[in-house]
PDB file of N, CA and C in Angstrom:
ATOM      1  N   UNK A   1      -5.331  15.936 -20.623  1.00  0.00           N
ATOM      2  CA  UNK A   1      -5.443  14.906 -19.609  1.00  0.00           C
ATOM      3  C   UNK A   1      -4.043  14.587 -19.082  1.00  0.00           C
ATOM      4  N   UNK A   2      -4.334  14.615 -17.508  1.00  0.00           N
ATOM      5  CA  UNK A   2      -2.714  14.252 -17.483  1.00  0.00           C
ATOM      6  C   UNK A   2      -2.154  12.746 -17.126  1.00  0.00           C
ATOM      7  N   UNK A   3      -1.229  12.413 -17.427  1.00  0.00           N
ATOM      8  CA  UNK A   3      -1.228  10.799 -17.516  1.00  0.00           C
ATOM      9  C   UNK A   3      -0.409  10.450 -15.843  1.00  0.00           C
ATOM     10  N   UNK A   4      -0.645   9.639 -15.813  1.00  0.00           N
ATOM     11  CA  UNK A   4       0.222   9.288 -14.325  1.00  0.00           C
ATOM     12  C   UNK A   4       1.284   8.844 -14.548  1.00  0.00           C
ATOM     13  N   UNK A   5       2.178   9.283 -13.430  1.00  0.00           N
ATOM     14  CA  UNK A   5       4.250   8.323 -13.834  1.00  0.00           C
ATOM     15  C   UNK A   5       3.803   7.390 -13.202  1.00  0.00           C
ATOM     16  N   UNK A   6       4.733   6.546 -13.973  1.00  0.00           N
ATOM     17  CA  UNK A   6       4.218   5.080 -13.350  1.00  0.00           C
ATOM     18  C   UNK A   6       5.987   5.006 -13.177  1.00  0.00           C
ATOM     19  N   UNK A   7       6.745   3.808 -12.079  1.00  0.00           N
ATOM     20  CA  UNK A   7       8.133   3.582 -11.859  1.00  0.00           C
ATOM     21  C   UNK A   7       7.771   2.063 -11.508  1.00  0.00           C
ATOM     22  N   UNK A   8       9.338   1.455 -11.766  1.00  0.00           N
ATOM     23  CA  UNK A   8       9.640   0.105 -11.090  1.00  0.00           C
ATOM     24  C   UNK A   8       9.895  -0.312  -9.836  1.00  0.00           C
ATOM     25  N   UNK A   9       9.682  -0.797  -8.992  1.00  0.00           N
ATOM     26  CA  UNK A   9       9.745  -1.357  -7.782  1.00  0.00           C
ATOM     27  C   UNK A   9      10.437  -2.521  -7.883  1.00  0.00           C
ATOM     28  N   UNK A  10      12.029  -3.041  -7.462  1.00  0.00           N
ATOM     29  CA  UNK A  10      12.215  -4.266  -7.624  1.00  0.00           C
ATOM     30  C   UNK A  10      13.026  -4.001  -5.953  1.00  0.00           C
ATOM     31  N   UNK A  11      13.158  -5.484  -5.721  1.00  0.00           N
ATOM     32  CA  UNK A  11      14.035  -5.739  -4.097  1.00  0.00           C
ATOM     33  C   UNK A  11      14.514  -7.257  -4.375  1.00  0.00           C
ATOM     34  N   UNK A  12      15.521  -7.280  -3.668  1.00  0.00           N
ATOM     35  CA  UNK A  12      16.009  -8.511  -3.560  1.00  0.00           C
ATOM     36  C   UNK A  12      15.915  -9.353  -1.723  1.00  0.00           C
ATOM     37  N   UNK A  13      15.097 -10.361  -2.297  1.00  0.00           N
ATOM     38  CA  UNK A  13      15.146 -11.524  -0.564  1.00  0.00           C
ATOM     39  C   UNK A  13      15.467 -12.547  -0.882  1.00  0.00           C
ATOM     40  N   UNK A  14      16.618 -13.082  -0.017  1.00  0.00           N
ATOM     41  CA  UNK A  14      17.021 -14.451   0.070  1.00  0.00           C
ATOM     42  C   UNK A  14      17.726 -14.913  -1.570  1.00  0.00           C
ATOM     43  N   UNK A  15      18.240 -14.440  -2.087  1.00  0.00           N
ATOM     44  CA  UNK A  15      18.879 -14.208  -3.356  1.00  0.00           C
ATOM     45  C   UNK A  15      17.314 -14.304  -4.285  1.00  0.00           C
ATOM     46  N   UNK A  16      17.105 -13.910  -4.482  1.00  0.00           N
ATOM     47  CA  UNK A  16      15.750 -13.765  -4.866  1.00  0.00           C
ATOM     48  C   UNK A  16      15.453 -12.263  -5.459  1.00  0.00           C
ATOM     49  N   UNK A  17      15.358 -12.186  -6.866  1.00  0.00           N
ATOM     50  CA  UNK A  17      14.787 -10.801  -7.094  1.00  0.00           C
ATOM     51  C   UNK A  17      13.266 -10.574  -7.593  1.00  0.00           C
ATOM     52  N   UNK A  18      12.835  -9.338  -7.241  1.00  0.00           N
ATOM     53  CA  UNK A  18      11.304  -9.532  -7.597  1.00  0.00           C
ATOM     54  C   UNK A  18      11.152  -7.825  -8.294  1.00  0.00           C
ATOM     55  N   UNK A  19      10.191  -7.877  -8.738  1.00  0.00           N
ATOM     56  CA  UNK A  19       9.788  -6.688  -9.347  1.00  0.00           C
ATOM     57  C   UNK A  19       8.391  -6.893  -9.875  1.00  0.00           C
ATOM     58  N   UNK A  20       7.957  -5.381  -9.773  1.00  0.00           N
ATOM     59  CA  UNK A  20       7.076  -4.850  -9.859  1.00  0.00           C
ATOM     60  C   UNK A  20       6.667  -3.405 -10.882  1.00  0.00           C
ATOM     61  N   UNK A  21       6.367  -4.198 -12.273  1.00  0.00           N
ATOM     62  CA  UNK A  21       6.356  -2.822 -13.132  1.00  0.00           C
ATOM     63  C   UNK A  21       5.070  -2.021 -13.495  1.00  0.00           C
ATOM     64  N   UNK A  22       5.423  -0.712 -14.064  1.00  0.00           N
ATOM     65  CA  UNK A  22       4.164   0.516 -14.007  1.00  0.00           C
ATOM     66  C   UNK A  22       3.452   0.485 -12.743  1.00  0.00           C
ATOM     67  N   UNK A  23       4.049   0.521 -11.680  1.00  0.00           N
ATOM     68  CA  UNK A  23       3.767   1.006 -10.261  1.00  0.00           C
ATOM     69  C   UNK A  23       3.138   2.493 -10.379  1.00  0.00           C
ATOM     70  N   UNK A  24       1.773   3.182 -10.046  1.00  0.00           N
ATOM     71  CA  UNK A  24       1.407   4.675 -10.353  1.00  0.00           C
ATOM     72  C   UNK A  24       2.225   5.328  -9.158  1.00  0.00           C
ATOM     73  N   UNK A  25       2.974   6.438  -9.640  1.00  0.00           N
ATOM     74  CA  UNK A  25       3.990   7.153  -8.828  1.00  0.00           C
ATOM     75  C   UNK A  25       3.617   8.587  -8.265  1.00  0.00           C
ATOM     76  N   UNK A  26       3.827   8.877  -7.007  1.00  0.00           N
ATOM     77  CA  UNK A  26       3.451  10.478  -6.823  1.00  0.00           C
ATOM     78  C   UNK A  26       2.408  10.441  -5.740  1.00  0.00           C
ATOM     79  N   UNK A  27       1.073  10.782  -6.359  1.00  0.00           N
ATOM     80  CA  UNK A  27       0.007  11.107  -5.436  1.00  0.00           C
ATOM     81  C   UNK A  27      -0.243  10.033  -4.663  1.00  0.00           C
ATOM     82  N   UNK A  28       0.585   9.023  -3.931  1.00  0.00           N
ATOM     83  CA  UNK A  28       0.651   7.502  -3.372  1.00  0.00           C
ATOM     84  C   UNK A  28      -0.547   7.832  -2.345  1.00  0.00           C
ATOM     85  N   UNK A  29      -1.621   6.521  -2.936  1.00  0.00           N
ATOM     86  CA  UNK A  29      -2.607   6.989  -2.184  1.00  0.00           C
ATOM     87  C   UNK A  29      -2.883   5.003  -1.493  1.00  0.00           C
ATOM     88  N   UNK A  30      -4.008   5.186  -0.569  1.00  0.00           N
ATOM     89  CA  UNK A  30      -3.886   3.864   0.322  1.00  0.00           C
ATOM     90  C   UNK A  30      -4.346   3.113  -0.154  1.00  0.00           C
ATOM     91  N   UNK A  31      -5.107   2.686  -1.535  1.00  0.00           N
ATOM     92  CA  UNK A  31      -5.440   1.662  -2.224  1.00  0.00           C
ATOM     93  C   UNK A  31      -4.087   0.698  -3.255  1.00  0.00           C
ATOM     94  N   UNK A  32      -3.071   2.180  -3.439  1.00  0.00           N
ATOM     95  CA  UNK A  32      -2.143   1.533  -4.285  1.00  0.00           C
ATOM     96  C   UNK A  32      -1.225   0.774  -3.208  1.00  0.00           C
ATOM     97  N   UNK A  33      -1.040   1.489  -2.064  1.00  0.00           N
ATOM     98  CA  UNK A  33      -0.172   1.089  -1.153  1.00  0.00           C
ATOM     99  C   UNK A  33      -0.607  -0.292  -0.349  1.00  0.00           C
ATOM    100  N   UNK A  34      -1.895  -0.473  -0.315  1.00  0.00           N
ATOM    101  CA  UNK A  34      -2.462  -1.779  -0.212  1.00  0.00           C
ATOM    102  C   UNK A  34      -2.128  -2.580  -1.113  1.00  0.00           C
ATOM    103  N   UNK A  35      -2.216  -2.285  -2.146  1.00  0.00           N
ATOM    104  CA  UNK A  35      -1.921  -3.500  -3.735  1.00  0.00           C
ATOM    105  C   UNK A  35      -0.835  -3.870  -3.502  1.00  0.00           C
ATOM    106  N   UNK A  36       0.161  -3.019  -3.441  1.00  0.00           N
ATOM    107  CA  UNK A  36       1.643  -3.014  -3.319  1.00  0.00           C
ATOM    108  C   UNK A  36       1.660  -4.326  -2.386  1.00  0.00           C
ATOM    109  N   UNK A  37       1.249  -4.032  -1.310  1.00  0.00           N
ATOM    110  CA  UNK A  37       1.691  -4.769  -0.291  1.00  0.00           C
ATOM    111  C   UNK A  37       1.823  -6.332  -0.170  1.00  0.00           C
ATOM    112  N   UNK A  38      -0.140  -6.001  -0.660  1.00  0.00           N
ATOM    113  CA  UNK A  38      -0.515  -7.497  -1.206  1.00  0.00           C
ATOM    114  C   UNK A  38       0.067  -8.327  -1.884  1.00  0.00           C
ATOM    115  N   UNK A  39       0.738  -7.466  -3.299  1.00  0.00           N
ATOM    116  CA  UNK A  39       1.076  -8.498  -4.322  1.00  0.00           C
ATOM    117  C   UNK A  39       2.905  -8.686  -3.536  1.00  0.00           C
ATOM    118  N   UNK A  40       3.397  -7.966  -3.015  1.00  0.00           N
ATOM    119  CA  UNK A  40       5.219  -8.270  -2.517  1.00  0.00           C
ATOM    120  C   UNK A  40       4.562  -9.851  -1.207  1.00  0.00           C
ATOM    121  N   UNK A  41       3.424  -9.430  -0.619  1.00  0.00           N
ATOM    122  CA  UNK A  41       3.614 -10.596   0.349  1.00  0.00           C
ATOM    123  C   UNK A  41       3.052 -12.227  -0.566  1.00  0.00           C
ATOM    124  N   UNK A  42       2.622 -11.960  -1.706  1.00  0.00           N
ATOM    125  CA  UNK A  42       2.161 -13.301  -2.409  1.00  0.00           C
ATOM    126  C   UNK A  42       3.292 -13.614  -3.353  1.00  0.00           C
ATOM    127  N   UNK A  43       4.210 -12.635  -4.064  1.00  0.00           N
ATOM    128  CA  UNK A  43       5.135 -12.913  -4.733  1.00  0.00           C
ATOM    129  C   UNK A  43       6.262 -13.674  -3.949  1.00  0.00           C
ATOM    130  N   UNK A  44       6.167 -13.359  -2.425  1.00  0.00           N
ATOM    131  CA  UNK A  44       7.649 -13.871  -2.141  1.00  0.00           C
ATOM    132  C   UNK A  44       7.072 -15.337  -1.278  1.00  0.00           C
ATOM    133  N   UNK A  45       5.483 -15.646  -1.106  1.00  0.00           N
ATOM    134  CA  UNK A  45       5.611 -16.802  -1.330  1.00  0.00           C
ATOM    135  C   UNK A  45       5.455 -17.835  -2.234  1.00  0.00           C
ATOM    136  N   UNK A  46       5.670 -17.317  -3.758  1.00  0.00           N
ATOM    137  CA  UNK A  46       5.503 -18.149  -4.553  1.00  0.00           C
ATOM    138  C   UNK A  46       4.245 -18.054  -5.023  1.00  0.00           C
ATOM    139  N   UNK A  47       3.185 -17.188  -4.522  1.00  0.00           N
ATOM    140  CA  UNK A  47       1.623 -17.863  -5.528  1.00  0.00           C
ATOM    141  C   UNK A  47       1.871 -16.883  -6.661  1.00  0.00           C
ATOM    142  N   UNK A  48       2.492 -15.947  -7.155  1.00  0.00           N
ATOM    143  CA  UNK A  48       2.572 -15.452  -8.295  1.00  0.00           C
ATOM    144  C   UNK A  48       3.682 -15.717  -8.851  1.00  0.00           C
ATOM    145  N   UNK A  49       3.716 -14.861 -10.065  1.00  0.00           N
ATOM    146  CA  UNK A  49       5.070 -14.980 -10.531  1.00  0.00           C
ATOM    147  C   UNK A  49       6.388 -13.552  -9.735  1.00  0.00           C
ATOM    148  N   UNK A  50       7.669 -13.250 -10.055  1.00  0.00           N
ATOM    149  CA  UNK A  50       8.448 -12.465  -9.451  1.00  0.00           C
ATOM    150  C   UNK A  50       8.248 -11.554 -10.134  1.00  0.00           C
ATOM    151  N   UNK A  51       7.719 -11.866 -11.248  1.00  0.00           N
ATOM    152  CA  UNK A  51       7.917  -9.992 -11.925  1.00  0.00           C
ATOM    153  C   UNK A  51       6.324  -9.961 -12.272  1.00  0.00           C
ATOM    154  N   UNK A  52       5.968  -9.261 -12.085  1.00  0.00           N
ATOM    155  CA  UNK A  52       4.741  -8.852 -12.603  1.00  0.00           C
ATOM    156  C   UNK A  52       4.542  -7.420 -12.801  1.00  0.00           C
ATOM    157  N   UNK A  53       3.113  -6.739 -13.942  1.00  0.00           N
ATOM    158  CA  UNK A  53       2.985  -5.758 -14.307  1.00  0.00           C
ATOM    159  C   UNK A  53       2.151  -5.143 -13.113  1.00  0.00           C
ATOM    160  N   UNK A  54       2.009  -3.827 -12.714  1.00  0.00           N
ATOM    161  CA  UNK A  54       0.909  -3.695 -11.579  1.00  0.00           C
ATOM    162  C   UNK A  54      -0.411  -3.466 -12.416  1.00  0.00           C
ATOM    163  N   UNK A  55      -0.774  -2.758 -13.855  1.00  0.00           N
ATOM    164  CA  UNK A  55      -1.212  -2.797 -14.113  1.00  0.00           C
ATOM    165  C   UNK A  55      -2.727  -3.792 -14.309  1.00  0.00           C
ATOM    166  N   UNK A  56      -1.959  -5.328 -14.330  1.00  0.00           N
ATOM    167  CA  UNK A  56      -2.587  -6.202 -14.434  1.00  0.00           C
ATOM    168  C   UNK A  56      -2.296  -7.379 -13.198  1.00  0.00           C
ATOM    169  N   UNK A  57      -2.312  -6.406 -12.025  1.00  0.00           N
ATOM    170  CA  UNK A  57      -2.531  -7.076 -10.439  1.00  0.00           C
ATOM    171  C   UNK A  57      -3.830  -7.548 -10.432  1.00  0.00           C
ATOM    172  N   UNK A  58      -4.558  -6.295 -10.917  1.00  0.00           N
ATOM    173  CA  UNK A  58      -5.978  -7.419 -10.343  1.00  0.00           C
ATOM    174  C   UNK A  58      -6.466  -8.506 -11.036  1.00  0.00           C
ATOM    175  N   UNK A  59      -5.216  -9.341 -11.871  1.00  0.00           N
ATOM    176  CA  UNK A  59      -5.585 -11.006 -12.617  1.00  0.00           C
ATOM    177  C   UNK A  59      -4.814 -11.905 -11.357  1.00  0.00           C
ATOM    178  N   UNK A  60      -4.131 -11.207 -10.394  1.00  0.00           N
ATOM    179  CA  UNK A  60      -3.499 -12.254  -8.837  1.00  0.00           C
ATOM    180  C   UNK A  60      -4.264 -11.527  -7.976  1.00  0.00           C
ATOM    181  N   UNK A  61      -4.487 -11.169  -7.693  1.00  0.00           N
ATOM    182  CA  UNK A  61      -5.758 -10.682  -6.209  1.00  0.00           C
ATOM    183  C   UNK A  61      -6.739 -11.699  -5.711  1.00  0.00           C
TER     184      UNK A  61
END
């Protein structure tokens, strides 16, 4: 079975750092790239926390 790479995603706004860990890496397909999106536009207003696992995105969705 083959396992997926997973990588970190972090950026900095407004002195502000955020991240995003076990992001699935490679075959980037439009459901992850949706998640992605979702969770960077709720993190940087505050309804989540700055770091979160992606794994366990869908407990902020």
């Amino acid at each position: 079975m083959d396992s997926v790479p997973v990588r970190d995603i972090s950026w900095e706004m407004a002195d502000r750092q955020f991240t995003i860990h076990n992001v699935p890496f490679g075959n980037q397909n439009a459901e992850v790239t949706k998640k992605l999106q979702s969770l960077r536009e709720l993190m940087e207003a505050d309804e989540i926390p700055s770091e979160i696992d992606f794994r366990n995105a869908a407990d902020f969705q």
